[in-house]
Protein backbone atom coordinates (compact mmCIF):
# COMPACT_ATOMS: atom_id res chain seq x y z
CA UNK A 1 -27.48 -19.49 -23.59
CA UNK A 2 -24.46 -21.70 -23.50
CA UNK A 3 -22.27 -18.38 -24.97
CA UNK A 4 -23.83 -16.24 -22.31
CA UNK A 5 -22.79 -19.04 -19.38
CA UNK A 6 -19.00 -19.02 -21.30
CA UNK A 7 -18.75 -15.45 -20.95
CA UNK A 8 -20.35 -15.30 -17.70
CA UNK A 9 -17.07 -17.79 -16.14
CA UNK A 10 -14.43 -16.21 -18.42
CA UNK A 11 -15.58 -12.70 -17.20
CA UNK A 12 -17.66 -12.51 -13.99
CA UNK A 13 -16.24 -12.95 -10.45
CA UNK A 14 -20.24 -14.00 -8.93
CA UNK A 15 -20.71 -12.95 -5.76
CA UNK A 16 -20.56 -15.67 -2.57
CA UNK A 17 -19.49 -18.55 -4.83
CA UNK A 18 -16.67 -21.18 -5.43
CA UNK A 19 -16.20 -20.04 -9.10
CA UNK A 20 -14.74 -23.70 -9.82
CA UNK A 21 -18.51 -25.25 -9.17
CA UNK A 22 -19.89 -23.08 -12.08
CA UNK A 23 -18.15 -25.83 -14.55
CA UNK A 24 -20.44 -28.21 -13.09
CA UNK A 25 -23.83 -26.20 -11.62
CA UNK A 26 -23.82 -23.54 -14.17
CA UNK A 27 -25.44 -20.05 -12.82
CA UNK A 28 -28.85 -19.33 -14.12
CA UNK A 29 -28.95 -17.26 -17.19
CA UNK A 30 -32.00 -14.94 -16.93
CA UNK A 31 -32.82 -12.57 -19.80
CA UNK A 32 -35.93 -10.37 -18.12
CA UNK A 33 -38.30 -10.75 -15.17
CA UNK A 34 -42.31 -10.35 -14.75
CA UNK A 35 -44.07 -10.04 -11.36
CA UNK A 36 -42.43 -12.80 -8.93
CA UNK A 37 -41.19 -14.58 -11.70
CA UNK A 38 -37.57 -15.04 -13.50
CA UNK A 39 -37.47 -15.69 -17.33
CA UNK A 40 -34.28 -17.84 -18.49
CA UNK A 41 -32.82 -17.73 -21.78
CA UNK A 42 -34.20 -20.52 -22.93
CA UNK A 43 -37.91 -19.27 -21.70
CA UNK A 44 -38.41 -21.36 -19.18
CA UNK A 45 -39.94 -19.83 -16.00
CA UNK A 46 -38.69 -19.48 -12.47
CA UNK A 47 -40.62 -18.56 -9.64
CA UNK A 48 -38.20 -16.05 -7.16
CA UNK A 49 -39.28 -17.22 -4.36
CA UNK A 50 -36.64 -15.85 -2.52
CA UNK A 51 -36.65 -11.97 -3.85
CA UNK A 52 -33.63 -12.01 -5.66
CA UNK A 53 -31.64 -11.86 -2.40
CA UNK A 54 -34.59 -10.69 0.23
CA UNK A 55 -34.27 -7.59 -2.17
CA UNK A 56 -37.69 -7.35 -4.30
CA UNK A 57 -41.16 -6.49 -3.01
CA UNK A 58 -43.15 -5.79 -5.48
CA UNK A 59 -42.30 -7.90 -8.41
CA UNK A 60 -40.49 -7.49 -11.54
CA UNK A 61 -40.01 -4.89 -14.20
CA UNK A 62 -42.83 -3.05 -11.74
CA UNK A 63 -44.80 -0.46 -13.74
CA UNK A 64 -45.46 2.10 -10.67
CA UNK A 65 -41.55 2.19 -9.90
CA UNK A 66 -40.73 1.74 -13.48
CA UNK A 67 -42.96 5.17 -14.17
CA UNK A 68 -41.02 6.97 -11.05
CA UNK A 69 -37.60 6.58 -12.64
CA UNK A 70 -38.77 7.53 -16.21
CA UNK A 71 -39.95 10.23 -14.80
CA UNK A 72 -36.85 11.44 -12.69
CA UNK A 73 -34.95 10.07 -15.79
CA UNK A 74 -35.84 13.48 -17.37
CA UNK A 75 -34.55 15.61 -14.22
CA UNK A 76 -31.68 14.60 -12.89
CA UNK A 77 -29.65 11.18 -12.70
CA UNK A 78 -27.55 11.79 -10.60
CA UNK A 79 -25.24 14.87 -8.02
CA UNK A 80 -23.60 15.10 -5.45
CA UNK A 81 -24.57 14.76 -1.73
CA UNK A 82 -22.07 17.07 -0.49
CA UNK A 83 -22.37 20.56 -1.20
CA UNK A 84 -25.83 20.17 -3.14
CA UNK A 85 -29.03 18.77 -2.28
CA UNK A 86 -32.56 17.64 -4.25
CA UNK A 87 -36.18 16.69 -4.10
CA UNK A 88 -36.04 13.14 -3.75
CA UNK A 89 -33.38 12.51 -1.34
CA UNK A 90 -35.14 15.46 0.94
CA UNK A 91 -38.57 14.08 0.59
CA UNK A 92 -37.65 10.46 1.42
CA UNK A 93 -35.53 11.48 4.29
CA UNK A 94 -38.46 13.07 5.78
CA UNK A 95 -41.32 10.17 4.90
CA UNK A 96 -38.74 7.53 6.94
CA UNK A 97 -38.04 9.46 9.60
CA UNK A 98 -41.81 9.49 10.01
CA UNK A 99 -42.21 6.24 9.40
CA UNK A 100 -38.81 5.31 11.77
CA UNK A 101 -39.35 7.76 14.94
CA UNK A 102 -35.46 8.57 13.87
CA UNK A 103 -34.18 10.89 11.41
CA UNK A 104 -30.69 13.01 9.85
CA UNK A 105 -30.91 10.18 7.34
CA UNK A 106 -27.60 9.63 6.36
CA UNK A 107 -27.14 7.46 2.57
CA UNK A 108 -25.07 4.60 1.49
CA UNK A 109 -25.05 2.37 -1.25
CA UNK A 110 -25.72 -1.22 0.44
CA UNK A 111 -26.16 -3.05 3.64
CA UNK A 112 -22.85 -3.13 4.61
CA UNK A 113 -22.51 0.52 3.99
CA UNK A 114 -24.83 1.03 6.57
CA UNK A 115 -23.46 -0.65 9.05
CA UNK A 116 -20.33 0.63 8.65
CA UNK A 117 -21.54 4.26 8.98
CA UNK A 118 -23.62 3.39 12.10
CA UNK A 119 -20.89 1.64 14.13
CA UNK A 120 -18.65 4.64 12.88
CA UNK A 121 -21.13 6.88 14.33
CA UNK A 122 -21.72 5.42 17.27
CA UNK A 123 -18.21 5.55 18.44
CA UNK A 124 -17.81 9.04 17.07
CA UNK A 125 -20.45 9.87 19.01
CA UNK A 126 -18.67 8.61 22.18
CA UNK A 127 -15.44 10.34 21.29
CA UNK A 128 -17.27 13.86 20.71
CA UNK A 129 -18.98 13.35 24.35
CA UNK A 130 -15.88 12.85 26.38
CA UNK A 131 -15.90 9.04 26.38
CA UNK A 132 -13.06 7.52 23.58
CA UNK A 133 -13.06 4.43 25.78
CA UNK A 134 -16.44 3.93 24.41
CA UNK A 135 -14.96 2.01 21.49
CA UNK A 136 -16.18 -1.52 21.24
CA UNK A 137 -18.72 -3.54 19.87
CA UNK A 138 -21.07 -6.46 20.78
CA UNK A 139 -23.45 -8.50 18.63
CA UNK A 140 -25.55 -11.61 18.98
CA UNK A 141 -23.82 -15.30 18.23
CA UNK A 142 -24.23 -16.38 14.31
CA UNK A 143 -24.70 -12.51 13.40
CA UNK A 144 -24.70 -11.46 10.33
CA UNK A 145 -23.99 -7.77 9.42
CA UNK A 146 -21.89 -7.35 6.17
CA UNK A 147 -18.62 -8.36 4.98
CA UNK A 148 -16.75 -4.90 4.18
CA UNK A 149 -14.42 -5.12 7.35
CA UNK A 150 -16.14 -2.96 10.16
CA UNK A 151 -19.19 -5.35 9.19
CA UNK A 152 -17.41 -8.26 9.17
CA UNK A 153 -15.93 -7.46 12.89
CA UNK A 154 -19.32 -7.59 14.73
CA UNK A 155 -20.71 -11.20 12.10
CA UNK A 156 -20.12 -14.04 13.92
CA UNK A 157 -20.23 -17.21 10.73
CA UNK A 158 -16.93 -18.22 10.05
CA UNK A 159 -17.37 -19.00 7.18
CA UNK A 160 -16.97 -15.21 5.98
CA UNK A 161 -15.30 -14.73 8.79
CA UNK A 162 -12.23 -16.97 9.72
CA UNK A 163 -10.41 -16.35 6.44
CA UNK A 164 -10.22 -12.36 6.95
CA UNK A 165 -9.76 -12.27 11.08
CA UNK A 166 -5.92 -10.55 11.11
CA UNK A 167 -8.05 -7.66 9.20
CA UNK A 168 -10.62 -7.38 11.58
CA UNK A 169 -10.88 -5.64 14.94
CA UNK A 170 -11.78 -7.73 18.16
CA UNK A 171 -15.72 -7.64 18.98
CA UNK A 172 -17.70 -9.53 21.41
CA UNK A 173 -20.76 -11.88 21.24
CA UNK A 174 -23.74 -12.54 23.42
CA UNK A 175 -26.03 -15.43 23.13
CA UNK A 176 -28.26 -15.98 20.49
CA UNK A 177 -32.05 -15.76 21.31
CA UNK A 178 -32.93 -18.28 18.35
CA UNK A 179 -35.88 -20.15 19.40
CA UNK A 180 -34.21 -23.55 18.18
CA UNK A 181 -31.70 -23.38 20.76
CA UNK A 182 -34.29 -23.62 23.42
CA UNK A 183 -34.07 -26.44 26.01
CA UNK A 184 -36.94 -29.02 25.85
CA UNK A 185 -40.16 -27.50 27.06
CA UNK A 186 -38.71 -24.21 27.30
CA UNK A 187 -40.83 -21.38 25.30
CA UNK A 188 -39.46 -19.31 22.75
CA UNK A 189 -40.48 -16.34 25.39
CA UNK A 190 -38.64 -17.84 28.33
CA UNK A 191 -35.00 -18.53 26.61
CA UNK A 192 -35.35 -15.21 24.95
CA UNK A 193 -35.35 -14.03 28.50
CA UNK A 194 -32.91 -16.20 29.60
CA UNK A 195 -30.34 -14.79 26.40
CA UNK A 196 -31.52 -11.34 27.72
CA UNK A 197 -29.80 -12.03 31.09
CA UNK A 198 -25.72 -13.20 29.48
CA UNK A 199 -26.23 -9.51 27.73
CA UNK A 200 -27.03 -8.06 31.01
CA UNK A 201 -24.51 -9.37 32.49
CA UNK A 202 -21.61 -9.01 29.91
CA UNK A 203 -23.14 -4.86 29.85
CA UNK A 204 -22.96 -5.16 33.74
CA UNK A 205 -18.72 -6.10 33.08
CA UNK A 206 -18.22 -3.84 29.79
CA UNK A 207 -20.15 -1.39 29.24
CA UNK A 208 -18.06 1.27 30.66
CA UNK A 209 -15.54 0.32 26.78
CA UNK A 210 -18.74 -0.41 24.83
CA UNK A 211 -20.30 1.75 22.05
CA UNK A 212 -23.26 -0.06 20.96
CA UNK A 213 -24.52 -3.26 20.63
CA UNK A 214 -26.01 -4.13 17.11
CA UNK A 215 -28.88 -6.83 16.54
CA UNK A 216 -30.60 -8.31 13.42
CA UNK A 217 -34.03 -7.51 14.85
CA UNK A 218 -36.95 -11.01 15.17
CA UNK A 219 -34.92 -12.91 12.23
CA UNK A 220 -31.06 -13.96 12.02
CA UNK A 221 -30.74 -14.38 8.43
CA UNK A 222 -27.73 -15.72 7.39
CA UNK A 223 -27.68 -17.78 10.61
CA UNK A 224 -30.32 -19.88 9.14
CA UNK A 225 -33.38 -17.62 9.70
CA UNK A 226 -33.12 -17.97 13.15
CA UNK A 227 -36.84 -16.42 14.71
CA UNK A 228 -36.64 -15.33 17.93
CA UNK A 229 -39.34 -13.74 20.50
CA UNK A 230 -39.89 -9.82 20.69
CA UNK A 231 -39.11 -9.65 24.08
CA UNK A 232 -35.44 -10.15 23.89
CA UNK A 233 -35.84 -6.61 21.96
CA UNK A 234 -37.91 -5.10 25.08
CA UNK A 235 -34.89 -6.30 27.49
CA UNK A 236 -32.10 -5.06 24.94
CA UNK A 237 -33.29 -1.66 25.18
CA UNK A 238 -33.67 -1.55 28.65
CA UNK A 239 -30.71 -2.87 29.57
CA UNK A 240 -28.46 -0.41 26.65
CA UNK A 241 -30.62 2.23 28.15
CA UNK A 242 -29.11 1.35 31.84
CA UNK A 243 -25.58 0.95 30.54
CA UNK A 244 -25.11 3.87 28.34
CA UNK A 245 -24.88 1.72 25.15
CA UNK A 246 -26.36 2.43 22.15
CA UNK A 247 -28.73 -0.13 20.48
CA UNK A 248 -28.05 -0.12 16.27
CA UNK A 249 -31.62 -2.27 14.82
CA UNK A 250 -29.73 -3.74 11.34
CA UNK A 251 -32.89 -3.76 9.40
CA UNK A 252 -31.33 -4.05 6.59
CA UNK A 253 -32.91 -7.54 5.59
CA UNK A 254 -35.98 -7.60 7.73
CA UNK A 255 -37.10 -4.21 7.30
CA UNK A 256 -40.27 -3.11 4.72
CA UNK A 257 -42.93 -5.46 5.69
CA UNK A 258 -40.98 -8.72 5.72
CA UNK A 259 -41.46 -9.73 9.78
CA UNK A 260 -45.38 -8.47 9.51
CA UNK A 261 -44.62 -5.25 10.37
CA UNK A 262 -43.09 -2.27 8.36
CA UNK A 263 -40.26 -2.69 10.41
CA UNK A 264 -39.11 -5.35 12.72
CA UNK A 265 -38.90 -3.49 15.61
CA UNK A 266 -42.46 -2.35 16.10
CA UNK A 267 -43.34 -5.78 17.53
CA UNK A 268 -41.12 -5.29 20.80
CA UNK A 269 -42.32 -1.33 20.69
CA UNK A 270 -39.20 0.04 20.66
CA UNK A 271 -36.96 2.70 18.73
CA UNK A 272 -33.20 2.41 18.31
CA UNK A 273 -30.53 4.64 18.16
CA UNK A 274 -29.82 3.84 14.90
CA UNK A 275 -31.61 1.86 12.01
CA UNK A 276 -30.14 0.77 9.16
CA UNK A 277 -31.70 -0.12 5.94
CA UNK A 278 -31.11 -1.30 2.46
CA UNK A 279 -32.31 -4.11 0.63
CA UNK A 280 -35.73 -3.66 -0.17
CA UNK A 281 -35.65 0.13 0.27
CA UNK A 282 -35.93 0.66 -3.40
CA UNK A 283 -37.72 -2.13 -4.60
CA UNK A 284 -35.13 -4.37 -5.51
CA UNK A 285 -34.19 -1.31 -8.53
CA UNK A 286 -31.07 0.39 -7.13
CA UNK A 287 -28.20 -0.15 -4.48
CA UNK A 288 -29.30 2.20 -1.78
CA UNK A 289 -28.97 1.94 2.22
CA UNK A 290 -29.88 4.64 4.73
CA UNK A 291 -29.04 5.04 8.24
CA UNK A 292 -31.30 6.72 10.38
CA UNK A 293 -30.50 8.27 14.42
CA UNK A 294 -31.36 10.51 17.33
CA UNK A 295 -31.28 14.14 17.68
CA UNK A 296 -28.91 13.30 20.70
CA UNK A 297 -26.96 11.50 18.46
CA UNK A 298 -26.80 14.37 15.41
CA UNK A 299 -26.42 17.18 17.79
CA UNK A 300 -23.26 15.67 19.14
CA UNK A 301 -21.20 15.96 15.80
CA UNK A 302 -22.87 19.68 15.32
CA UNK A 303 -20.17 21.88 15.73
CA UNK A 304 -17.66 24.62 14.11
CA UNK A 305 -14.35 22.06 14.20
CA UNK A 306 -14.52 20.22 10.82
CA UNK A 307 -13.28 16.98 12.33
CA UNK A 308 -16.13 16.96 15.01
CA UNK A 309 -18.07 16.01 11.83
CA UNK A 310 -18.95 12.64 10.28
CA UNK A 311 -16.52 12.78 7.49
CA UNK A 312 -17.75 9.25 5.37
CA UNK A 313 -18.95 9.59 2.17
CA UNK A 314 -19.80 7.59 -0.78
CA UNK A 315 -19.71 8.81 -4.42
CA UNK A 316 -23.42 7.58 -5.24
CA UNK A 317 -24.62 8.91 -1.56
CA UNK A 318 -28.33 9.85 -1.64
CA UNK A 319 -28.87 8.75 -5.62
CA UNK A 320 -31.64 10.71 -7.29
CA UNK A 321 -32.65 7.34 -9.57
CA UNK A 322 -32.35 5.09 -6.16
CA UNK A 323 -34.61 7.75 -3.86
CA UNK A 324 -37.40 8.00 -6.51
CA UNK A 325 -37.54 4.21 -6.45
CA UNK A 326 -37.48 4.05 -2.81
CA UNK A 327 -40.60 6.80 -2.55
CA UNK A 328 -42.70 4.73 -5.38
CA UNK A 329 -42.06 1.91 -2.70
CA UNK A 330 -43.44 4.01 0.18
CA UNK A 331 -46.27 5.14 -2.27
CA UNK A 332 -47.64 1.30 -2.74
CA UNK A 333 -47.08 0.37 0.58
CA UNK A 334 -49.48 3.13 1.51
CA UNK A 335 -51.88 3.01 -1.71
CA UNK A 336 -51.96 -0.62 -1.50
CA UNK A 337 -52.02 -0.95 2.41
CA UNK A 338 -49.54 -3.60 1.94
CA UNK A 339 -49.06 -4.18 5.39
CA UNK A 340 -52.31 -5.31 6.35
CA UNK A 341 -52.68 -7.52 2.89
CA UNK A 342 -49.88 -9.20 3.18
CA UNK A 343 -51.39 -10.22 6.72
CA UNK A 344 -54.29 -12.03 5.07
CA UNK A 345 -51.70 -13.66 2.02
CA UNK A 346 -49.52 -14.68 5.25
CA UNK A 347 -52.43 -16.91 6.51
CA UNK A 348 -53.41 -18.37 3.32
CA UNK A 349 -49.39 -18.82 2.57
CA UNK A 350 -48.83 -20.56 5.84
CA UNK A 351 -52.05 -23.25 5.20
CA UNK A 352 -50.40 -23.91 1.72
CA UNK A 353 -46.95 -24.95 3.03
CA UNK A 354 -48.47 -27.05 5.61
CA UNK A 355 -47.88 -30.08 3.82
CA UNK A 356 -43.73 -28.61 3.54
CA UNK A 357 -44.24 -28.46 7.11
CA UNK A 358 -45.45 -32.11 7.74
CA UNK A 359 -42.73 -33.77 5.76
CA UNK A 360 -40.82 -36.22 7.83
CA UNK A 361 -37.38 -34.87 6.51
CA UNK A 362 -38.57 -31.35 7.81
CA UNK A 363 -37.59 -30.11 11.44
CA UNK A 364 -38.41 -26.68 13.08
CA UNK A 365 -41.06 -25.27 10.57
CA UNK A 366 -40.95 -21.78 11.26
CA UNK A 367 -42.49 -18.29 9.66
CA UNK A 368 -42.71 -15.20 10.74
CA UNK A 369 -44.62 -12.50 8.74
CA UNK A 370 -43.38 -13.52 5.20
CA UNK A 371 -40.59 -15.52 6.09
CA UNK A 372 -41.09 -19.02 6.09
CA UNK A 373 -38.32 -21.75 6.74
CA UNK A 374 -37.07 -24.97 7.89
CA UNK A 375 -34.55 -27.38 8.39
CA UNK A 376 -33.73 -30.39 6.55
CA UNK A 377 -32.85 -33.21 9.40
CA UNK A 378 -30.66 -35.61 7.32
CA UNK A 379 -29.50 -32.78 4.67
CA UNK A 380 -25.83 -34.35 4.02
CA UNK A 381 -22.80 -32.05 2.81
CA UNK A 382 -23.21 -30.42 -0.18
CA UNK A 383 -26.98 -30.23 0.46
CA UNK A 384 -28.12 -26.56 -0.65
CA UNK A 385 -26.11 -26.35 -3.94
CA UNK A 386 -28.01 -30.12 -4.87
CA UNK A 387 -31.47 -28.08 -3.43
CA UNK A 388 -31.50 -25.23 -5.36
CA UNK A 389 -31.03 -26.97 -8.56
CA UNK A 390 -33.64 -29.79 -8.17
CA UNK A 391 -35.89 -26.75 -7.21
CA UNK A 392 -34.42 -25.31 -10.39
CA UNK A 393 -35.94 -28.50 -12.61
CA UNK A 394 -39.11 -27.97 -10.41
CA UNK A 395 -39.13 -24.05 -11.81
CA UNK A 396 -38.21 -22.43 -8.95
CA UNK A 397 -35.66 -20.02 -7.98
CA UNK A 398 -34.11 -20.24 -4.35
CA UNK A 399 -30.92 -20.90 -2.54
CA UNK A 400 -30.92 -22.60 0.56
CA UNK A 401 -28.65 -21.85 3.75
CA UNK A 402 -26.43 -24.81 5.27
CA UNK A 403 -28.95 -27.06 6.00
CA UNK A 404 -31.83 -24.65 6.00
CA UNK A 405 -34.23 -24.00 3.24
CA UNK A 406 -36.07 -20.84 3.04
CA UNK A 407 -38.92 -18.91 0.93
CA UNK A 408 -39.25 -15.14 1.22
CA UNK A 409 -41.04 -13.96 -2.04
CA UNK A 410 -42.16 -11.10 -3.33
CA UNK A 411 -45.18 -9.45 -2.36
CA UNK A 412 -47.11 -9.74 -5.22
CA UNK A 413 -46.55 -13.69 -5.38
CA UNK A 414 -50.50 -15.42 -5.70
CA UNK A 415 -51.84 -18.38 -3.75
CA UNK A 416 -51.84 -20.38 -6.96
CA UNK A 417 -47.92 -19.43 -7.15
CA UNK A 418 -47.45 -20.83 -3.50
CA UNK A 419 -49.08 -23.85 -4.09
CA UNK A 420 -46.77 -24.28 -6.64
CA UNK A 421 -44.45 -23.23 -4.73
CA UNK A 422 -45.40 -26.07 -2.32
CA UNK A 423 -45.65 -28.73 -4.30
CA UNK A 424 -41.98 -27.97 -5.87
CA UNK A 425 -40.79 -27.67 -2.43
CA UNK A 426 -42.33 -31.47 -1.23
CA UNK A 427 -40.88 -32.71 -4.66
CA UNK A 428 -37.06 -31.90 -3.84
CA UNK A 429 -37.89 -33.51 -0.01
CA UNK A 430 -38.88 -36.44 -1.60
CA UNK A 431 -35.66 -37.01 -3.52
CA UNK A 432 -33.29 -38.59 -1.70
CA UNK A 433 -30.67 -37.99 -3.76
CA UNK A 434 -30.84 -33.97 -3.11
């Protein structure tokens, strides 16, 4: 273990991390996985209570996806998206769009992929209709929507943000909707509404130079999972709907079952003009995002001029390996009627953590499908790196946000494991070193 941690800082550059810290909090080193649960080097087991970055659904090393990638193993690994097609790429293009109410699924590799292709598209779109003024962007306060550098224009946390801003082009940002920010007395319903009005009125002032406005749909996740009420969804698409704008739903964390609903967007009843999704799409196997649109949208790149087309590619586009994992996904969600279990687990979840919720370090208990989170009221600098590892020592696996600690597990994850789960979570509260 202590080679693999050597080797790990000589020759890996981890992702979101000050590599300097790793002399001090050493990463974790995990040598296989089984159901919700990580297995360390050493043996010891973790519980992944937060999905291995929102990404896994149905556990680890799972044997219904593991037997779909054997099995297209023996076909074909991988070809081409342009100039050739296949059977899985086809077949899950068609189940989503089903699933979506949008289809001409067009493939990326991650989250930020997908963002990038559907703010590209949206003011391609624009240009191809006569309207190249259509141009800009708007997103919510605290966004978060990738850090390639299209992404990072429309995220709004400095912290990714500040460092690269002479890269990035200018984009605006509307109130956030998070019920936290609600004035005393105030429902979560109410200042939803009241958010719903600034974007009215900055669409009233703008619209006529606006493309589309993109929105992490119920849950702000790297802004703290901040939960906010369906109907600021309702009065989005009204009001992009009035103003010409196009509304892009970035699903690409809350999507496959994670708000309560297959996708967050049912809940307010409406369809965007583009979804975008990654993440969970495959399981938590393969990189693979998709980004899904309207005929309107398709048929106004449909043409004979080559450069009327979306010209964006990726060399991995449309994966054979990543697609068959994604279907085995869409095959237990319906075998399994996952949506409608995880309703009951949700319930029994919730009860569990109520002792989490009663803590008197604990503010703004929140869930939402299964999301659960809250903030830590006297949670000092430094406080999620000294979190995750005393939930570490308690066997858990999880990595807080600022001052925000949150549990997302897998789907599989048993009301014995949350209890556990709970009990590690009241034993880090009641450290007051941590």
């Amino acid at each position: 273990m202590d080679e693999l941690l050597t080797r790990t800082r000589t020759a890996v550059w981890h992702p979101c991390t000050q590599m300097k810290q790793l002399d001090t909090a050493p990463p974790l080193p995990v040598a296989r996985g089984e159901g919700p649960w990580l297995i360390g080097s050493d043996g010891r087991r973790y519980l992944d209570a937060v999905s291995s970055w929102w990404v896994n659904l149905f556990g680890h090393c799972n044997p219904r996806i593991n037997a779909a990638l054997v099995d297209q193993l023996g076909k074909i690994e991988h070809v081409m998206l342009a100039g050739a097609t296949h059977e899985p790429v086809v077949e899950l293009s068609e189940r989503l769009a089903r699933l979506t109410g949008l289809g001409h699924a067009f493939y990326g590799s991650d989250g930020a992929s997908a963002t990038e292709i559907a703010l590209k598209m949206s003011a391609h779109y624009w240009r191809n209709t006569g309207k190249a003024e259509k141009n800009g962007f708007l997103s919510l306060q605290n966004a978060y929507h990738g850090e390639t550098v299209g992404a990072l224009s429309v995220t709004d946390i400095p912290l990714f943000k500040s460092t690269y801003a002479p890269l990035l082009r200018h984009t605006a940002q509307v109130p956030t909707p998070d019920a936290r920010r609600a004035e005393p007395g105030e429902s979560a319903e109410a200042f939803a509404l009241r958010c719903a009005d600034a974007l009215e009125a900055h669409l009233d002032e703008y619209a006529a130079t606006t493309a589309a406005f993109i929105v992490e749909p119920l849950v702000q996740g790297a802004a703290g999972m901040a939960m906010y009420h369906p109907v600021y969804l309702e009065r989005a698409r009204e009001l992009c709907d009035r103003y010409a704008v196009h509304l892009i739903a970035d699903e690409i964390a809350v999507g496959f079952g994670r708000t309560g609903s297959l996708f967050a967007c049912e809940q307010a009843g409406i369809r965007p003009d583009f979804i975008c999704l990654s993440k969970a799409i495959t399981g938590g196997y393969l990189p693979l995002s998709a980004v899904f649109t309207t005929d309107a949208v398709y048929a106004a790149f449909y043409g004979d001029d080559t450069a009327r087309g979306f010209l964006h590619s990726h060399s991995y586009t449309g994966n054979p390996l990543a697609c068959r994992a994604a279907l085995a996904v869409l095959d237990i969600f319906e075998q399994d009627r996952v949506i409608a279990a995880n309703r009951v687990k949700a319930e029994a979840f919730t009860g569990l953590l109520d002792k989490v919720a009663a803590h008197k370090r604990v503010r703004h208990f929140r869930h939402l499908g299964m999301i659960w989170a809250f903030d830590v009221a006297d949670a000092r600098p430094g406080f999620s790196a000294r979190f995750h590892h005393a939930a570490l020592a308690q066997g858990v696996f999880l990595r807080p946000i600022g001052h925000t600690v949150y549990v997302m597990p897998p789907y599989v994850t048993t009301v014995d494991e949350v209890r556990t789960l709970a009990d590690a979570l009241c034993a880090c509260l009641d450290r007051p070193d941590v």
